[in-house]
C-alpha atoms as a PDB file:
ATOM      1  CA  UNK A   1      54.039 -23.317 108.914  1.00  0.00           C
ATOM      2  CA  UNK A   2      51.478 -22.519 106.149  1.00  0.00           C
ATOM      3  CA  UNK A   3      50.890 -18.878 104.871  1.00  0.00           C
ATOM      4  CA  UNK A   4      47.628 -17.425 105.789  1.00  0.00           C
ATOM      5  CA  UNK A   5      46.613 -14.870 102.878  1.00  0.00           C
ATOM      6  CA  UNK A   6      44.866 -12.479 105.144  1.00  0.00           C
ATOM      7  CA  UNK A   7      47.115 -11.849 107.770  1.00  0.00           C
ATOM      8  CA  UNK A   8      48.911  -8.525 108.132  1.00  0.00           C
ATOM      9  CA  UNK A   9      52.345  -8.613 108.130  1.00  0.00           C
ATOM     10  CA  UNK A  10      53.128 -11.220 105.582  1.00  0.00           C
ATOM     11  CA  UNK A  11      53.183 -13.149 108.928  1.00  0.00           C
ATOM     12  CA  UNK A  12      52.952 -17.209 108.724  1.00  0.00           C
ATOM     13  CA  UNK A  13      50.701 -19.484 110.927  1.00  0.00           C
ATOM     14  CA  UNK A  14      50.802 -22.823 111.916  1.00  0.00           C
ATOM     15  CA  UNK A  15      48.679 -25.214 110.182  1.00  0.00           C
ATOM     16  CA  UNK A  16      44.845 -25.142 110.436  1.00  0.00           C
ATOM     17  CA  UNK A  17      44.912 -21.454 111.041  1.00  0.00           C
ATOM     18  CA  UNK A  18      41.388 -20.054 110.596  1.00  0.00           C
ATOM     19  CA  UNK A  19      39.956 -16.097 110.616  1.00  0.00           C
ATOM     20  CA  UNK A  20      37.524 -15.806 113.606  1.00  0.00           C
ATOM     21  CA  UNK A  21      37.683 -11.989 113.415  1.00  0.00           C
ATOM     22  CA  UNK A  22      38.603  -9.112 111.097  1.00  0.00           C
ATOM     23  CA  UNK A  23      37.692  -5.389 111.308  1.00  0.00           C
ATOM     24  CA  UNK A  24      39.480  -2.303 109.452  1.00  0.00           C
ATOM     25  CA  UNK A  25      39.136   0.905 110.539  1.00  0.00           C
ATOM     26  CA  UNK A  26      41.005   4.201 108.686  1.00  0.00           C
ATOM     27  CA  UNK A  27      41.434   6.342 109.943  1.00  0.00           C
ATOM     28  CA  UNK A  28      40.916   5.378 113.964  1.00  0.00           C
ATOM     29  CA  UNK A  29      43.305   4.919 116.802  1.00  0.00           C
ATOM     30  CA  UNK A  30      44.900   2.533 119.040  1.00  0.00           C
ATOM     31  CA  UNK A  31      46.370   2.367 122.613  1.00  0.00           C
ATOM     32  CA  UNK A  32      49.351   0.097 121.791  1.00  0.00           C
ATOM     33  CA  UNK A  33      50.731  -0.781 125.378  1.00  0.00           C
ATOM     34  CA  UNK A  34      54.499  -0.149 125.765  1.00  0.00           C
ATOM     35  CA  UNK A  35      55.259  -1.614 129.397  1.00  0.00           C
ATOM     36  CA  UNK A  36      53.073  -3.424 131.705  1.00  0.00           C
ATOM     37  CA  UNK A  37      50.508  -2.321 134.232  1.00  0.00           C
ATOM     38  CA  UNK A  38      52.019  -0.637 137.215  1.00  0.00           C
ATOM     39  CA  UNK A  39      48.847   0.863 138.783  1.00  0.00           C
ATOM     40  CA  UNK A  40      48.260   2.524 135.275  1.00  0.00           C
ATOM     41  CA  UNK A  41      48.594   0.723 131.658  1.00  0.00           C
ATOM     42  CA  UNK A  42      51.763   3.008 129.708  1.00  0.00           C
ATOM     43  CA  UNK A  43      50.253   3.299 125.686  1.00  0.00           C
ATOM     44  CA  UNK A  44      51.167   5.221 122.805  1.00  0.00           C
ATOM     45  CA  UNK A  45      48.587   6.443 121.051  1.00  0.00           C
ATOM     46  CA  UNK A  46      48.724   5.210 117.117  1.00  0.00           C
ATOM     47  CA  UNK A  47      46.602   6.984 114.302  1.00  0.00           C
ATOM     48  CA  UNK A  48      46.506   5.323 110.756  1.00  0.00           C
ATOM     49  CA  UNK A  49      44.572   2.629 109.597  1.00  0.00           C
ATOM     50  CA  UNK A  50      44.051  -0.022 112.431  1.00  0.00           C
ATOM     51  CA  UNK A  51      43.083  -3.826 111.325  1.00  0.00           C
ATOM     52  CA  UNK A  52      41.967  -5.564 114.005  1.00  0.00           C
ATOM     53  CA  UNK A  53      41.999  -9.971 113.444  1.00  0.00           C
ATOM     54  CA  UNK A  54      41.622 -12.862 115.105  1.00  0.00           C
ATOM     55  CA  UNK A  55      42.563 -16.242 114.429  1.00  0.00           C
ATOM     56  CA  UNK A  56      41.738 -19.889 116.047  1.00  0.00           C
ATOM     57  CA  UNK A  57      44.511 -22.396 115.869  1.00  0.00           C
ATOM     58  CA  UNK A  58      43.948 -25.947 116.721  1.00  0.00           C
ATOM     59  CA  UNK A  59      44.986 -27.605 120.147  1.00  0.00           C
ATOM     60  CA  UNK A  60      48.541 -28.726 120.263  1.00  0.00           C
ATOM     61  CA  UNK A  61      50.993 -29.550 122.652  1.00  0.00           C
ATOM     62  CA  UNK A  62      52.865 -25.848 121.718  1.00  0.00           C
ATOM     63  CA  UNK A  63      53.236 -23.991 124.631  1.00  0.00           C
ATOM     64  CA  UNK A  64      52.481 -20.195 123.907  1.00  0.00           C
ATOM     65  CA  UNK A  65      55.802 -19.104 123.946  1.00  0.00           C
ATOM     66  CA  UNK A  66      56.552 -21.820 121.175  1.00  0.00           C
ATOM     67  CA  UNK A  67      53.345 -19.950 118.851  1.00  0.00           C
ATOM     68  CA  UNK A  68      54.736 -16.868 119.927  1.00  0.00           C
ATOM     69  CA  UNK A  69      58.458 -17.362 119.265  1.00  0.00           C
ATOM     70  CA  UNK A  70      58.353 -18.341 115.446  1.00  0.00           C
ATOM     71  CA  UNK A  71      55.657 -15.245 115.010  1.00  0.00           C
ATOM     72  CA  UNK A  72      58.462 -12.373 116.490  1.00  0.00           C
ATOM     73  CA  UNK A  73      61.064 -14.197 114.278  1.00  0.00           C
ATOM     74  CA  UNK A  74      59.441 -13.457 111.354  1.00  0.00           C
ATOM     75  CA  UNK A  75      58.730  -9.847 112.573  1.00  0.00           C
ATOM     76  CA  UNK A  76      62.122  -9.190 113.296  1.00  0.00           C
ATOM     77  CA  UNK A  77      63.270 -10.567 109.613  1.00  0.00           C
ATOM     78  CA  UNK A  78      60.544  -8.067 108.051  1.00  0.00           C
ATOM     79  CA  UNK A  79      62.133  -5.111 110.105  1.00  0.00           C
ATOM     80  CA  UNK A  80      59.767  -4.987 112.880  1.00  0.00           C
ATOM     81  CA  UNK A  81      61.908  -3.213 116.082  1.00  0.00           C
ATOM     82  CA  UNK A  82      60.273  -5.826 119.706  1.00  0.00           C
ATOM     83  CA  UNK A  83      59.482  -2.239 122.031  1.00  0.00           C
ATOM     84  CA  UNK A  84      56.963  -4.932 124.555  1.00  0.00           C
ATOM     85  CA  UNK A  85      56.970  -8.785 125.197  1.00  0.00           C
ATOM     86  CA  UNK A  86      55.494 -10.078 128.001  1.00  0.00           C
ATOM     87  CA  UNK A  87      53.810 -13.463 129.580  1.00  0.00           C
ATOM     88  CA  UNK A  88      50.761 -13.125 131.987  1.00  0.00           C
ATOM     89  CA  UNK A  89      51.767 -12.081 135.289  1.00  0.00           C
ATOM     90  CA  UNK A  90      54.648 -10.330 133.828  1.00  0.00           C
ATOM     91  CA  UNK A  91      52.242  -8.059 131.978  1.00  0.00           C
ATOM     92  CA  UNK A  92      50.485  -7.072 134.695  1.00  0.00           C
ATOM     93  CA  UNK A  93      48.195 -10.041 134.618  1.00  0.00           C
ATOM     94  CA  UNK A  94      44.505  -9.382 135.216  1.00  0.00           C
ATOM     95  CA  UNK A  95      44.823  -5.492 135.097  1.00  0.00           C
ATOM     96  CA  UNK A  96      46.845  -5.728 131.936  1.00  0.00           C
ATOM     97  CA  UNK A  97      44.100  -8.012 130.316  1.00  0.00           C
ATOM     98  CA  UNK A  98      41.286  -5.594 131.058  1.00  0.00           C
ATOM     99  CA  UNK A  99      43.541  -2.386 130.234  1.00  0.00           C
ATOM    100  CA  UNK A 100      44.586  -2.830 126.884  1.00  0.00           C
ATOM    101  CA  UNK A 101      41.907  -3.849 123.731  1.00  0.00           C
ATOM    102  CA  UNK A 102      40.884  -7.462 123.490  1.00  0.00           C
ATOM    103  CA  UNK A 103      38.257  -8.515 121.192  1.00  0.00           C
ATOM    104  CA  UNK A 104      35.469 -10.145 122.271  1.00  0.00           C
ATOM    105  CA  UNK A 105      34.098 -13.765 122.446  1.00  0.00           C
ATOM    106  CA  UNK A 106      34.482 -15.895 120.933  1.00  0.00           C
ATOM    107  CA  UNK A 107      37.076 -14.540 118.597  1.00  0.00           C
ATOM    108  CA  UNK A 108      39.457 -14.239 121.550  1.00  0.00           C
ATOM    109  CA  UNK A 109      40.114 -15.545 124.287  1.00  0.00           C
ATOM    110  CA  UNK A 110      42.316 -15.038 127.158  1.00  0.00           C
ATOM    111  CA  UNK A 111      43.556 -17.194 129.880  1.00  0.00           C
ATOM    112  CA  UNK A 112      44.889 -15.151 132.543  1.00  0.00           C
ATOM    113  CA  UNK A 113      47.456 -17.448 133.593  1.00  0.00           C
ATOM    114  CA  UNK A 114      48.426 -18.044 130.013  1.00  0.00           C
ATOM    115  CA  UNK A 115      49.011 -15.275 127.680  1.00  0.00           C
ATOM    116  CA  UNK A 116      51.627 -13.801 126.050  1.00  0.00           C
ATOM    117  CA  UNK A 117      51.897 -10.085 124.597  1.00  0.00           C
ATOM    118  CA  UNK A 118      54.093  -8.558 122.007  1.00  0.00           C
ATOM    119  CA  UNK A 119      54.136  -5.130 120.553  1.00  0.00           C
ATOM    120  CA  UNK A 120      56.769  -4.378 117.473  1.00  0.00           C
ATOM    121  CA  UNK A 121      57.263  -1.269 115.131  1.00  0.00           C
ATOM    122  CA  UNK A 122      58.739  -0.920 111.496  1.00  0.00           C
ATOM    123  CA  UNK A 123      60.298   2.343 111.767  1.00  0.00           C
ATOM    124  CA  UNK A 124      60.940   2.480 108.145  1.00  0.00           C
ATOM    125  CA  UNK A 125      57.378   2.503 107.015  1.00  0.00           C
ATOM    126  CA  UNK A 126      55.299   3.498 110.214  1.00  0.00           C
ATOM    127  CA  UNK A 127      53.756   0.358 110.767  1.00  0.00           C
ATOM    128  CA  UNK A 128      52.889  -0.978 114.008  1.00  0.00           C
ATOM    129  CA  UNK A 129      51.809  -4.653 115.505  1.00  0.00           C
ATOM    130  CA  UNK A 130      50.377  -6.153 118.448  1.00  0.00           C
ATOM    131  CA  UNK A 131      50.091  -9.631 119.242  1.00  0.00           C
ATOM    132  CA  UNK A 132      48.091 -11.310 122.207  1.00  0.00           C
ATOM    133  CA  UNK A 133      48.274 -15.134 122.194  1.00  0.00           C
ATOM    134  CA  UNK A 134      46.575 -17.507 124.539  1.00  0.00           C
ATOM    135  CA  UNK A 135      44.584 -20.988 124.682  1.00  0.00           C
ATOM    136  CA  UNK A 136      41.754 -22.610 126.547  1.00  0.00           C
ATOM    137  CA  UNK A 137      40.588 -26.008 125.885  1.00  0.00           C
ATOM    138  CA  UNK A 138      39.585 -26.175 122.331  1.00  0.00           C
ATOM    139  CA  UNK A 139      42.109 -24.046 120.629  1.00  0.00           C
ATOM    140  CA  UNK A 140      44.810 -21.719 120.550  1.00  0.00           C
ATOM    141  CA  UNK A 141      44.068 -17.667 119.682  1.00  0.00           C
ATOM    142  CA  UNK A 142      46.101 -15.273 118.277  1.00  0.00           C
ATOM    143  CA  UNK A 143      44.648 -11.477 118.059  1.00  0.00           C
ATOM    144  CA  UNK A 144      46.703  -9.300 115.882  1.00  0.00           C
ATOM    145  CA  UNK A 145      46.213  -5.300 115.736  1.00  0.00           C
ATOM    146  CA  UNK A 146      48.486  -3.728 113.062  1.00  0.00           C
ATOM    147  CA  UNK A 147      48.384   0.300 112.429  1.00  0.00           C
ATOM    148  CA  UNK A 148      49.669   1.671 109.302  1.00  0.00           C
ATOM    149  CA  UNK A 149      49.108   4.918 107.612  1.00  0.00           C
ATOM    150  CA  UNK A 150      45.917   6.276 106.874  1.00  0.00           C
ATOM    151  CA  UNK A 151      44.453   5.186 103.589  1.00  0.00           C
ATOM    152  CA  UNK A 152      42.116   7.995 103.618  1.00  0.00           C
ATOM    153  CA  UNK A 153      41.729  10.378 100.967  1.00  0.00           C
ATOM    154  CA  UNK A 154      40.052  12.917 102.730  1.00  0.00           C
ATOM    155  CA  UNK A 155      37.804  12.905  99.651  1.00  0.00           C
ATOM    156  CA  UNK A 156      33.920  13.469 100.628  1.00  0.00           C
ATOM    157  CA  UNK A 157      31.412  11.502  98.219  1.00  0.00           C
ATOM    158  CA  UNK A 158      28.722  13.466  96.885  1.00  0.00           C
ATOM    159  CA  UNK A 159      25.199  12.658  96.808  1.00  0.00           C
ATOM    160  CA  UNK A 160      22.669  12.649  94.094  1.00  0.00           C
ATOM    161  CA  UNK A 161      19.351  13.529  94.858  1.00  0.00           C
ATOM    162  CA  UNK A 162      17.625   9.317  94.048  1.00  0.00           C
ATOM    163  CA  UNK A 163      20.503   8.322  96.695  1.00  0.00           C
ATOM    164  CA  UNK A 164      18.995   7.937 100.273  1.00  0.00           C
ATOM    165  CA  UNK A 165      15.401   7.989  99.153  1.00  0.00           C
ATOM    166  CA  UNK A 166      12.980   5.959 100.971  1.00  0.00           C
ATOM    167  CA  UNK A 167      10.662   3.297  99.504  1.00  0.00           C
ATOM    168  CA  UNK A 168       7.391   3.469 100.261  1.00  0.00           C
ATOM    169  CA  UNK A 169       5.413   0.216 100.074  1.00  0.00           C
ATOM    170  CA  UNK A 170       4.089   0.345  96.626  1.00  0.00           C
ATOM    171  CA  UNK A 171       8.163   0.496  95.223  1.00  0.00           C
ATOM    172  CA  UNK A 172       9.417  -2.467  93.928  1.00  0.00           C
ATOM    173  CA  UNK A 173      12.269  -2.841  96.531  1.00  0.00           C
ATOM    174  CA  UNK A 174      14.224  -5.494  93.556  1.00  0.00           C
ATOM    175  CA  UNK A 175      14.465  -3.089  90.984  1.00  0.00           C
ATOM    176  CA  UNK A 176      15.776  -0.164  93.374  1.00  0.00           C
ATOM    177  CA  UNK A 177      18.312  -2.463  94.527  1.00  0.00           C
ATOM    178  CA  UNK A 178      19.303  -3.552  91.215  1.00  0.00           C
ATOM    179  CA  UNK A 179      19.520   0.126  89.973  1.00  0.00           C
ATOM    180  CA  UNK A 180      21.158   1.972  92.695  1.00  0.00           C
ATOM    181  CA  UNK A 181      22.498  -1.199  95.101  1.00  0.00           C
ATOM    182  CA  UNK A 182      20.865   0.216  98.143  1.00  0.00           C
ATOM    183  CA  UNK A 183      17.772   0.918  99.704  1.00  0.00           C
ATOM    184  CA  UNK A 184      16.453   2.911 102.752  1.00  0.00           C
ATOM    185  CA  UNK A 185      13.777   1.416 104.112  1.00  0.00           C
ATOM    186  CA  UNK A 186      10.874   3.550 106.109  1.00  0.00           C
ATOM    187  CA  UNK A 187      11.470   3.262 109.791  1.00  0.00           C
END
């Protein structure tokens, strides 16, 4: 297994490991499923900083229990507490898929009849982490959500009066952008 330096969770992935997907978000929230679907989809409700990844492995022979597997070992070794694992139809199957948050194509995909998910919480620091693994032809995807506490400051940025000003055509839009780093462009 070979480190990947931007996944959450100090967690390693196998070999040839590449980002298809990253988006962070603090504050925001996320349903983290806790069961599976039984005519309704059971969540808690997580606020904090939510960093939402993807990541494309390369085809092997692994099942997705055997990505899976080494992945809650090392969760369990950083402190995480397993509260949800589950494989496709044990989930809920389709309903599950389309009832919790998947990112979209093509950073993940999902094979309904091969998929595993796993949700895990460090009590300790009030982290949480979901995992949804699951291959297709041409590669193996992992999506992890982790939710930690809020970054934010609550501190509002002020505004001086040359920030937000639009160029009109006769500005030199290179020398605004070197000056202030941003523009705001008329319609």
């Amino acid at each position: 297994l070979v480190r990947s330096p931007v996944l959450a969770c100090d967690l390693s992935l196998p070999e040839g490991a590449r980002q298809s997907f990253a988006e962070v978000a603090d504050p925001d929230v996320y349903d983290l499923p806790t069961g599976p679907w039984q005519g309704i989809l059971p969540v808690q409700r997580v606020e904090g900083r939510v960093e939402r990844l993807s990541f494309r492995l390369p085809v092997s022979d692994a099942t997705i229990l055997q990505t899976v597997k080494p992945l809650r070992s090392q969760l369990e070794v950083q402190g995480y507490e397993i509260l949800f694992d589950c494989a496709d139809k044990g989930c809920g199957g389709f309903d599950f898929r389309f009832g919790t948050e998947v990112l979209p194509a093509p950073a993940m995909h999902v094979n309904m009849s091969d998929f595993q998910f796993l949700a895990a919480r460090d009590s300790a620091s009030q982290r949480w982490v979901t995992l949804l693994v699951s291959r297709n032809a041409q590669a193996r995807h992992v999506q992890v959500i982790r939710v930690s506490p809020s970054l934010d400051t609550g501190v509002v940025v002020s505004s001086s009066s040359t920030m937000g000003a639009v160029l009109t055509p006769s500005a030199d839009l290179g020398v605004h952008l070197l000056e202030r780093g941003h523009a705001v462009l008329e319609d």
